[in-house]
PDB file of N, CA and C in Angstrom:
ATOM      1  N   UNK A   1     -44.575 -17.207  -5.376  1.00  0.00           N
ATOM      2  CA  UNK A   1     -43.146 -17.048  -5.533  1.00  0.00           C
ATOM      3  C   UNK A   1     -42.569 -16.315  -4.334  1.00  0.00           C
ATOM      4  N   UNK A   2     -41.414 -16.497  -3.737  1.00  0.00           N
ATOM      5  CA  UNK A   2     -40.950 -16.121  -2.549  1.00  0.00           C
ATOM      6  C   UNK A   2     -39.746 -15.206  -3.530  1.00  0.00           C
ATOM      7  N   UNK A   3     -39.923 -14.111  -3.109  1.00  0.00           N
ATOM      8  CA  UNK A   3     -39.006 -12.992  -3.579  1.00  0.00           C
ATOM      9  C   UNK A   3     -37.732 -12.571  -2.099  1.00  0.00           C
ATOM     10  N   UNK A   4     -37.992 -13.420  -1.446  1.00  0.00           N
ATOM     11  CA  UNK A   4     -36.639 -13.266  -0.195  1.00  0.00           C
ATOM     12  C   UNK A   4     -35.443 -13.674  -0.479  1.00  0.00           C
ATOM     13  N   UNK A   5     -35.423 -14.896  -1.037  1.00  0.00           N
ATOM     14  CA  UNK A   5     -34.759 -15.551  -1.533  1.00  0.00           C
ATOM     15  C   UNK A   5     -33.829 -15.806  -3.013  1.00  0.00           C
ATOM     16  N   UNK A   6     -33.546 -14.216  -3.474  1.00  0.00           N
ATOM     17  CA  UNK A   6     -32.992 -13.628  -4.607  1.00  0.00           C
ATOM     18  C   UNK A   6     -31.423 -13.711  -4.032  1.00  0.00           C
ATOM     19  N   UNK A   7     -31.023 -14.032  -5.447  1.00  0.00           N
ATOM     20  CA  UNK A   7     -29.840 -13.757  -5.488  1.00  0.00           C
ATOM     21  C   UNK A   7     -29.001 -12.410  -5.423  1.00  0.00           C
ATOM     22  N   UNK A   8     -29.887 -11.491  -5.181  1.00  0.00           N
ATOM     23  CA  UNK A   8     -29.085  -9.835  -5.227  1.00  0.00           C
ATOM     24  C   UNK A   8     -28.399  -9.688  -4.078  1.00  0.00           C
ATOM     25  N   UNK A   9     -27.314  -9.164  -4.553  1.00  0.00           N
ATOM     26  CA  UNK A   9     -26.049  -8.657  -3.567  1.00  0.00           C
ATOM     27  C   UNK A   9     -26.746  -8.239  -2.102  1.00  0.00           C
ATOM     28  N   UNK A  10     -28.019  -6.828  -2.745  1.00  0.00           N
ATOM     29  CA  UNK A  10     -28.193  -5.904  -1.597  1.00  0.00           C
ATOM     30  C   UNK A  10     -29.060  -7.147  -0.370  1.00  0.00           C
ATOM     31  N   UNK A  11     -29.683  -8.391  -0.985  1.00  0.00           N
ATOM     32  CA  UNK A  11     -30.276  -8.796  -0.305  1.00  0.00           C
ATOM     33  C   UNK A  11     -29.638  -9.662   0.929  1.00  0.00           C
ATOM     34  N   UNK A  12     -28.381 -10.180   0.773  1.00  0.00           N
ATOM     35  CA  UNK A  12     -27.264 -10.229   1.546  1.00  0.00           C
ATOM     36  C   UNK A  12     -26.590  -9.975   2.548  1.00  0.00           C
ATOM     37  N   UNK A  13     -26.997 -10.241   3.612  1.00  0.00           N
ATOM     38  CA  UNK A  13     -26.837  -9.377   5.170  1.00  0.00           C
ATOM     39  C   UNK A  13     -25.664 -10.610   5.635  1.00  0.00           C
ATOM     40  N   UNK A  14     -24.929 -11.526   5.568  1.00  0.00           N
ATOM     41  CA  UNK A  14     -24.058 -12.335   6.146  1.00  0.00           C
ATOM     42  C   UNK A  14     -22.687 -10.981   5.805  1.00  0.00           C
ATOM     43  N   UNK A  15     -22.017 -11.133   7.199  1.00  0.00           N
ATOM     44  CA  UNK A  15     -20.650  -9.989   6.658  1.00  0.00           C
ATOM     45  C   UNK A  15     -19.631 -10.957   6.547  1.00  0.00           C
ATOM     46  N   UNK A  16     -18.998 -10.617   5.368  1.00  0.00           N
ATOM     47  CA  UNK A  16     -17.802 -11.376   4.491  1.00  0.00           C
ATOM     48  C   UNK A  16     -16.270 -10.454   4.656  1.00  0.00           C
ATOM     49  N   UNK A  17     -15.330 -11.026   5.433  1.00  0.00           N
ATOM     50  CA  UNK A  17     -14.046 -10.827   5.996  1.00  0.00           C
ATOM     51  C   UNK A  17     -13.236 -11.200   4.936  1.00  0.00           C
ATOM     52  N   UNK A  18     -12.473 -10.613   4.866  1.00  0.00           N
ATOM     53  CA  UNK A  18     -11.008 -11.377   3.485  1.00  0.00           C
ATOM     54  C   UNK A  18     -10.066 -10.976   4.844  1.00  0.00           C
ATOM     55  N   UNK A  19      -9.322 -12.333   4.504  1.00  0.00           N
ATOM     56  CA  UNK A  19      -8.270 -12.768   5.183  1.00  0.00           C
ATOM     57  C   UNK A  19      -7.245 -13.197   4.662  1.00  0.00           C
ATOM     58  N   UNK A  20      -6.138 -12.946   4.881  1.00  0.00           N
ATOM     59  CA  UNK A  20      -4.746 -12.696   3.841  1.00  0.00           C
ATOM     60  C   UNK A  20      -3.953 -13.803   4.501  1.00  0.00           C
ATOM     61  N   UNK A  21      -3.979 -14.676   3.589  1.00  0.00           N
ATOM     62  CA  UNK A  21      -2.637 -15.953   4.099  1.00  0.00           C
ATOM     63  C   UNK A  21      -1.596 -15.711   4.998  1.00  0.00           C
ATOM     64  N   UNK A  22      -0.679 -14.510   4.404  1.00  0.00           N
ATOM     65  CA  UNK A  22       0.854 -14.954   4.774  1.00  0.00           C
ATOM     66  C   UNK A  22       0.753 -13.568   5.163  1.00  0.00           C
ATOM     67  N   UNK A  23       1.083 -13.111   6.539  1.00  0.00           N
ATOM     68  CA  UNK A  23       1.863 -11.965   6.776  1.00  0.00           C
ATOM     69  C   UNK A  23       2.701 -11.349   5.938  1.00  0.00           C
ATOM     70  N   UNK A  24       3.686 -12.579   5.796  1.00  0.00           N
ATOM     71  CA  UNK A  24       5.356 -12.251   5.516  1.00  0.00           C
ATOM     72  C   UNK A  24       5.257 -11.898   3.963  1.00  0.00           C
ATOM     73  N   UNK A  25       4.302 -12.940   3.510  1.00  0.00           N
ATOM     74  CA  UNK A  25       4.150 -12.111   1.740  1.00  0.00           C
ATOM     75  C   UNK A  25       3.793 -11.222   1.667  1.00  0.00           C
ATOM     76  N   UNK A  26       2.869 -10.426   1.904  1.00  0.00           N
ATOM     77  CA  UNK A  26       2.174  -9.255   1.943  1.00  0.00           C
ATOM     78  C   UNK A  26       3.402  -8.586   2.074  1.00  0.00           C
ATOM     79  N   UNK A  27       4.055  -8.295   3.526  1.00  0.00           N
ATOM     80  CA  UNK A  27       4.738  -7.384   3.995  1.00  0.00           C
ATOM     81  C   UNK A  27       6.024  -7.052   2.909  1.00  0.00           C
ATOM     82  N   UNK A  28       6.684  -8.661   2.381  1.00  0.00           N
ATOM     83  CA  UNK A  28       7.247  -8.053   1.358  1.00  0.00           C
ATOM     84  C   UNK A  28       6.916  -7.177   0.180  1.00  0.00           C
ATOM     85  N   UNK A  29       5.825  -7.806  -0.520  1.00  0.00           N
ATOM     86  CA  UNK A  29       5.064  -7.076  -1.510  1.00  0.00           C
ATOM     87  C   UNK A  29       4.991  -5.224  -1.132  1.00  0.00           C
ATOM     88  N   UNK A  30       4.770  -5.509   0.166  1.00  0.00           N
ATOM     89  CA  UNK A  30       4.395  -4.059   0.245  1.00  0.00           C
ATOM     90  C   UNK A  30       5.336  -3.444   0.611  1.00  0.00           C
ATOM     91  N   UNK A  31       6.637  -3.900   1.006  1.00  0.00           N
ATOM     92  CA  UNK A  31       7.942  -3.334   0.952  1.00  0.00           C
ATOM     93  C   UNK A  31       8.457  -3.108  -0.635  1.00  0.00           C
ATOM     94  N   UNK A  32       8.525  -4.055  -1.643  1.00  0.00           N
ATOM     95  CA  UNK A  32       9.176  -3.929  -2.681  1.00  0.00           C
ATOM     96  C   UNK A  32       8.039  -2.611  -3.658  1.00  0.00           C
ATOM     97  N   UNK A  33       6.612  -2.639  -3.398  1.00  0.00           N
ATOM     98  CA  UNK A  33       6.262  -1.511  -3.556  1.00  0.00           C
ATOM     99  C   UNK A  33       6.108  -0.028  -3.837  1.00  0.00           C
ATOM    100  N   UNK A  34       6.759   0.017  -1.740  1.00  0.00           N
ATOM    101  CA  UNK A  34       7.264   1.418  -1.069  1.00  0.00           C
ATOM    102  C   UNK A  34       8.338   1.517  -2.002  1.00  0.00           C
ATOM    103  N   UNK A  35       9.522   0.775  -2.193  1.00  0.00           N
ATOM    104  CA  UNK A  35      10.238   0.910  -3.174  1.00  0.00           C
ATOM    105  C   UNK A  35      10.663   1.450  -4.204  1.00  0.00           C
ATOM    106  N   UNK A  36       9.465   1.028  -5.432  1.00  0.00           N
ATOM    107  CA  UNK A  36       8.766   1.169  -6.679  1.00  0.00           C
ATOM    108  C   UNK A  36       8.466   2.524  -6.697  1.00  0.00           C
ATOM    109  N   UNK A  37       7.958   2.887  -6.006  1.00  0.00           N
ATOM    110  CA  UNK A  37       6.453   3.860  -5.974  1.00  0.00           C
ATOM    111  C   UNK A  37       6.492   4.226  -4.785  1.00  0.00           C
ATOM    112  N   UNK A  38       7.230   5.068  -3.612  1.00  0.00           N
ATOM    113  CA  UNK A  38       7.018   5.730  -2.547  1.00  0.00           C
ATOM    114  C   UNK A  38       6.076   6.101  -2.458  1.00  0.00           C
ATOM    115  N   UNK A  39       5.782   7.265  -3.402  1.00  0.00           N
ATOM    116  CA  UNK A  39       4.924   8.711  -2.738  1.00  0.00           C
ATOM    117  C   UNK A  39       3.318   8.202  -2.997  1.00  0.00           C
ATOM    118  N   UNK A  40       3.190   7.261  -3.698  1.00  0.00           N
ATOM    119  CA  UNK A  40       1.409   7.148  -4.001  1.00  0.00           C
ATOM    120  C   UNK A  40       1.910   5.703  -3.538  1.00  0.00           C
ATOM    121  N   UNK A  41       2.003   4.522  -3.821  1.00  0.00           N
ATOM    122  CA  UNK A  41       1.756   3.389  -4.221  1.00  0.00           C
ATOM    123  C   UNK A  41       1.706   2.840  -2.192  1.00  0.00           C
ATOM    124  N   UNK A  42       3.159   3.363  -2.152  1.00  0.00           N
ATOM    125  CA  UNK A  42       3.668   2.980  -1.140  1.00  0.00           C
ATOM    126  C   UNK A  42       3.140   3.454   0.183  1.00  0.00           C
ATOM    127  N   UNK A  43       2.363   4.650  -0.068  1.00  0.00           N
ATOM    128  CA  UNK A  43       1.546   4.962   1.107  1.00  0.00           C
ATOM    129  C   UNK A  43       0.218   4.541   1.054  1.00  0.00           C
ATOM    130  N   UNK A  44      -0.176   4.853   0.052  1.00  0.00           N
ATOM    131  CA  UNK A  44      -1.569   4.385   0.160  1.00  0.00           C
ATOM    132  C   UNK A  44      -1.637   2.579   0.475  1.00  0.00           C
ATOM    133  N   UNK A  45      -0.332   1.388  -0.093  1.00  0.00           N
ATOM    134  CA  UNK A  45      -0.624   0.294   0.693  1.00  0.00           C
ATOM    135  C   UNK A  45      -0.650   0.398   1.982  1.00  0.00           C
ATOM    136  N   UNK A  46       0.221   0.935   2.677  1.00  0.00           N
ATOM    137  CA  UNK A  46       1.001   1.197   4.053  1.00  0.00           C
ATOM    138  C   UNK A  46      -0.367   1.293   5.031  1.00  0.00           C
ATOM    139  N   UNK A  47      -1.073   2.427   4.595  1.00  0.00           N
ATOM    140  CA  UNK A  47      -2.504   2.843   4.967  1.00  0.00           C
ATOM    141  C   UNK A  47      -3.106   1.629   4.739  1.00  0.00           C
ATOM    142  N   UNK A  48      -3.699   1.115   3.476  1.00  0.00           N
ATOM    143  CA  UNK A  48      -4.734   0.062   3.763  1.00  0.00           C
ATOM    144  C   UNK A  48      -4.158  -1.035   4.789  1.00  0.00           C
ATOM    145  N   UNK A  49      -3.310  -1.172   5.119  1.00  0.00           N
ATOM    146  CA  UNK A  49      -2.747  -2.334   6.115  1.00  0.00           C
ATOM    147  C   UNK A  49      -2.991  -1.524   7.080  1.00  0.00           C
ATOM    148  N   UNK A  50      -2.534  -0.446   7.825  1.00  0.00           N
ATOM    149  CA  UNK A  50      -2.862  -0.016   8.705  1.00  0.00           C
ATOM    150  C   UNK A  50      -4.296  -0.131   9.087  1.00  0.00           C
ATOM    151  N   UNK A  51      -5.221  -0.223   8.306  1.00  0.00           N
ATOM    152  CA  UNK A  51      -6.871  -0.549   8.959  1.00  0.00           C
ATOM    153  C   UNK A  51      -7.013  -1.793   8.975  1.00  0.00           C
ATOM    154  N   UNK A  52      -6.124  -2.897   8.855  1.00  0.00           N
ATOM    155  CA  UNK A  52      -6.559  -4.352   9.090  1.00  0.00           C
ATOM    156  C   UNK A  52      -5.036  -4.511  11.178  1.00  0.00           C
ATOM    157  N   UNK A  53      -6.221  -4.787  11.551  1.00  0.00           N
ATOM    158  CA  UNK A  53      -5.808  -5.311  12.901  1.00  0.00           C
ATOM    159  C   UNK A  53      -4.478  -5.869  13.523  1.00  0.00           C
ATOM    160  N   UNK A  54      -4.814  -6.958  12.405  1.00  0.00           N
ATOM    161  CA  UNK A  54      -3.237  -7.978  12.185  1.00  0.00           C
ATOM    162  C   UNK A  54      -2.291  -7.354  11.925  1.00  0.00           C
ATOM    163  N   UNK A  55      -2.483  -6.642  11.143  1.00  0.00           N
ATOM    164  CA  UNK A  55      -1.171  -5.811  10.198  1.00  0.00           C
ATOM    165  C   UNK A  55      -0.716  -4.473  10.610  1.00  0.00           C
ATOM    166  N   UNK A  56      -0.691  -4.280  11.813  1.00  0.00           N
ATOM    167  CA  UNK A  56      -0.340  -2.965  11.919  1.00  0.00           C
ATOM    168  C   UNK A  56       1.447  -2.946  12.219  1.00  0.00           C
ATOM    169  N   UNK A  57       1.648  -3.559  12.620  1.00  0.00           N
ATOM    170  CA  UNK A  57       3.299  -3.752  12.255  1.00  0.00           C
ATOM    171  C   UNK A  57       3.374  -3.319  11.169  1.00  0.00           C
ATOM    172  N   UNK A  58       3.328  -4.519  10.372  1.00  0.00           N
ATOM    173  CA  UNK A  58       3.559  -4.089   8.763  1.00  0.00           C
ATOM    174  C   UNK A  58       3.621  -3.139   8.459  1.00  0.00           C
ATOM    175  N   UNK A  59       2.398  -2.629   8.467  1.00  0.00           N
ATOM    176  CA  UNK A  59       2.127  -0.984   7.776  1.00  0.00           C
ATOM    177  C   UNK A  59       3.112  -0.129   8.474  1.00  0.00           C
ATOM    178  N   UNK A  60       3.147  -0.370   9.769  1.00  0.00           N
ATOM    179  CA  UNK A  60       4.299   0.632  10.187  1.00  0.00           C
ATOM    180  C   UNK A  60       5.677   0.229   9.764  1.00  0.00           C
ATOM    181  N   UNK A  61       6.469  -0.803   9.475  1.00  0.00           N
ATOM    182  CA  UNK A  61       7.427  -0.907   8.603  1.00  0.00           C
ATOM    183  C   UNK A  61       7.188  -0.644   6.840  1.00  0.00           C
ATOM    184  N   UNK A  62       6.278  -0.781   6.600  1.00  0.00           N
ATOM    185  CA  UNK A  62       5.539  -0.146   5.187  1.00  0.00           C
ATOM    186  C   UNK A  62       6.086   1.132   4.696  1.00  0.00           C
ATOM    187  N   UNK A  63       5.321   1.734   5.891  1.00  0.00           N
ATOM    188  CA  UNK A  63       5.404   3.406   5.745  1.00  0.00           C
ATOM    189  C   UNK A  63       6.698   3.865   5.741  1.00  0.00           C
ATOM    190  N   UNK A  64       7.214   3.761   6.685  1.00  0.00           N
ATOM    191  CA  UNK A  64       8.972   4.236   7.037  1.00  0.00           C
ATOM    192  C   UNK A  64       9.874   3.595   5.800  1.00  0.00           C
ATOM    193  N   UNK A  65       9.589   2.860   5.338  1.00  0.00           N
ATOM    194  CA  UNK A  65      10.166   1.968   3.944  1.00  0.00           C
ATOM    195  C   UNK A  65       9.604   3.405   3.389  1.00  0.00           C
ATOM    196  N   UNK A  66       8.520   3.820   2.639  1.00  0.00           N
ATOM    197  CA  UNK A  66       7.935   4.311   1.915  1.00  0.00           C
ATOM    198  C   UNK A  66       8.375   5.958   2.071  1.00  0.00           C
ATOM    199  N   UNK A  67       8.785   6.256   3.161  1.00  0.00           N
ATOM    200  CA  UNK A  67       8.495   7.742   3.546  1.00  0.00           C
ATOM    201  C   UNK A  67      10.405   7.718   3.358  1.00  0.00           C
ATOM    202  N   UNK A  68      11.116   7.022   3.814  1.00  0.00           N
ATOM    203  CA  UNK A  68      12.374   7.140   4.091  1.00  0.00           C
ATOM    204  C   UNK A  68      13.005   7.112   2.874  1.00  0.00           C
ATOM    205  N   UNK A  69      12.166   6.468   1.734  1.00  0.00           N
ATOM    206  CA  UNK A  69      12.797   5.957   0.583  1.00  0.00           C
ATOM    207  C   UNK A  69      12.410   7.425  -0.469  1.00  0.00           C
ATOM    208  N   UNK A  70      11.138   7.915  -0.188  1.00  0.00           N
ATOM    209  CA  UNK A  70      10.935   8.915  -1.135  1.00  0.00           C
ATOM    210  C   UNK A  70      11.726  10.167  -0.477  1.00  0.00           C
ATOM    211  N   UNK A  71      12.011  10.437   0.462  1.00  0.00           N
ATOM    212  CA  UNK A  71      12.870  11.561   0.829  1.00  0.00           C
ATOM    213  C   UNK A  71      14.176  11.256   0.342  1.00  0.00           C
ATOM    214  N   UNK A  72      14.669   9.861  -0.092  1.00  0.00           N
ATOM    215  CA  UNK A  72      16.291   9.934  -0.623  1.00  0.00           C
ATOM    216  C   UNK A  72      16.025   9.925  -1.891  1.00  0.00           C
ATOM    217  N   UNK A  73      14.650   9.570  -2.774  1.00  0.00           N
ATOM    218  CA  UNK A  73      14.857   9.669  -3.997  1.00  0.00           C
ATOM    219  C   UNK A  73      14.499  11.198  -4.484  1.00  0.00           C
ATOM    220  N   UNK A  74      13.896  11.923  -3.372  1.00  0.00           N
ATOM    221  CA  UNK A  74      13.852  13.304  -3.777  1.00  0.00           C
ATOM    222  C   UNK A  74      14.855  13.932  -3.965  1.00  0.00           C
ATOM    223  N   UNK A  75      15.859  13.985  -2.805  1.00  0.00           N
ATOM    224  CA  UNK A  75      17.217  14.189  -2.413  1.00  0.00           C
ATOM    225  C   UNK A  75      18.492  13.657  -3.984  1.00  0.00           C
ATOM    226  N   UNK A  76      17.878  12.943  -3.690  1.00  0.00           N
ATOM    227  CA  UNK A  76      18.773  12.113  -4.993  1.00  0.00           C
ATOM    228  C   UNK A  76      18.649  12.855  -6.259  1.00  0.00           C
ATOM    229  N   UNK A  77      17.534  12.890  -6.973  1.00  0.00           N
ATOM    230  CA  UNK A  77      16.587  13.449  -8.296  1.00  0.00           C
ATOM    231  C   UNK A  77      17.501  14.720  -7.884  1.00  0.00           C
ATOM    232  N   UNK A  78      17.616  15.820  -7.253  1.00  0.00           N
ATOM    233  CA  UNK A  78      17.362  17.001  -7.117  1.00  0.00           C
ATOM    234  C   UNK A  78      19.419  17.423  -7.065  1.00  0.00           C
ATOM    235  N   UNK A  79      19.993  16.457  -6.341  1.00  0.00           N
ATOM    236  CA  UNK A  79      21.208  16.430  -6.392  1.00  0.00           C
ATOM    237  C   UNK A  79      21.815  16.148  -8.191  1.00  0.00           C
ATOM    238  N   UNK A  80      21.365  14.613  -8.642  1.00  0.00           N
ATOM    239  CA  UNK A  80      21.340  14.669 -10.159  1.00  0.00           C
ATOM    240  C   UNK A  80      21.004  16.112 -11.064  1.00  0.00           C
ATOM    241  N   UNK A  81      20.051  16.661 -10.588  1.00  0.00           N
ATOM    242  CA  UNK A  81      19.789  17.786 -11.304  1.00  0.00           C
ATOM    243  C   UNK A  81      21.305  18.295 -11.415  1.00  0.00           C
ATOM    244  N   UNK A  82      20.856  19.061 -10.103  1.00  0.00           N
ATOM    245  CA  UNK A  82      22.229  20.035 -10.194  1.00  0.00           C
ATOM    246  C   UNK A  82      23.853  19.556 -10.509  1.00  0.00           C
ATOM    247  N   UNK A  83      23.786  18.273 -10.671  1.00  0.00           N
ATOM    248  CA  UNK A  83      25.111  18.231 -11.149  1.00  0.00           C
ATOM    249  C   UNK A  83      24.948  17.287 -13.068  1.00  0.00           C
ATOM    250  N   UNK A  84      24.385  17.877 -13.238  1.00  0.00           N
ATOM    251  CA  UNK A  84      23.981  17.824 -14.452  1.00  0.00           C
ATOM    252  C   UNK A  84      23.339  16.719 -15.590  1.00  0.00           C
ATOM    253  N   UNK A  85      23.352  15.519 -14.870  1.00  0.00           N
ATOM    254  CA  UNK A  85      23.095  13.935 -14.990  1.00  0.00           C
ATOM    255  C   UNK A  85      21.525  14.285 -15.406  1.00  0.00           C
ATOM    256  N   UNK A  86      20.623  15.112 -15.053  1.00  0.00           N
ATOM    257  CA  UNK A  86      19.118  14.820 -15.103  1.00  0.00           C
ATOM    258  C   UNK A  86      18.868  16.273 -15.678  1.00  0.00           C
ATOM    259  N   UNK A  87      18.472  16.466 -16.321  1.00  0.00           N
ATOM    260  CA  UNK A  87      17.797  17.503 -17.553  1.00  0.00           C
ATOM    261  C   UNK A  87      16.810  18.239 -16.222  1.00  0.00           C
ATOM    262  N   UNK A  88      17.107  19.580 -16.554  1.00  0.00           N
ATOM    263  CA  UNK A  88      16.401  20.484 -15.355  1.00  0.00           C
ATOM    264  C   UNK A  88      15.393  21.242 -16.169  1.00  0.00           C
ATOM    265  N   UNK A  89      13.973  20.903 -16.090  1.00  0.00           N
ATOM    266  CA  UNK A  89      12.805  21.255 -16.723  1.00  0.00           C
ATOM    267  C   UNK A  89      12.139  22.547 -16.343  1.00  0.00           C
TER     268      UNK A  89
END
């Protein structure tokens, strides 16, 4: 019996790339995101694009989406407070 020839993961030395169709989808996705979810969602996509090659644009419009958007919703939240619209905990 030839035991080289297993199906186990670890035995597997070919390196396997994922490659993402569409720029432009992604980039939206990960704009409407930053959006959603600034402070976690939106950075941490921003970042994983930033380590793919192709995408470093993106991520840098990602981020600034992400970073620009949670400083006005902080701003925002904190203004609501004080004028009485949002329950001050």
């Amino acid at each position: 019996m030839n035991e080289q020839n297993s199906l186990s993961p670890l035995a597997d030395t070919s390196k396997k790339e994922i490659k993402l169709t569409s720029r432009k989808k992604w980039l939206w996705l990960g704009i409407v995101v930053a959006i959603i979810n600034p402070v976690f969602a939106g950075l941490i996509l921003g970042l994983a694009f930033l380590t793919e090659p192709e995408m470093k644009k993106e991520a840098k419009i990602i981020l600034a989406v992400a970073i620009i958007w949670g400083a006005i919703y902080s701003y925002l939240v904190s203004w609501l407070t004080s004028q009485g619209y949002l329950p001050a905990y």
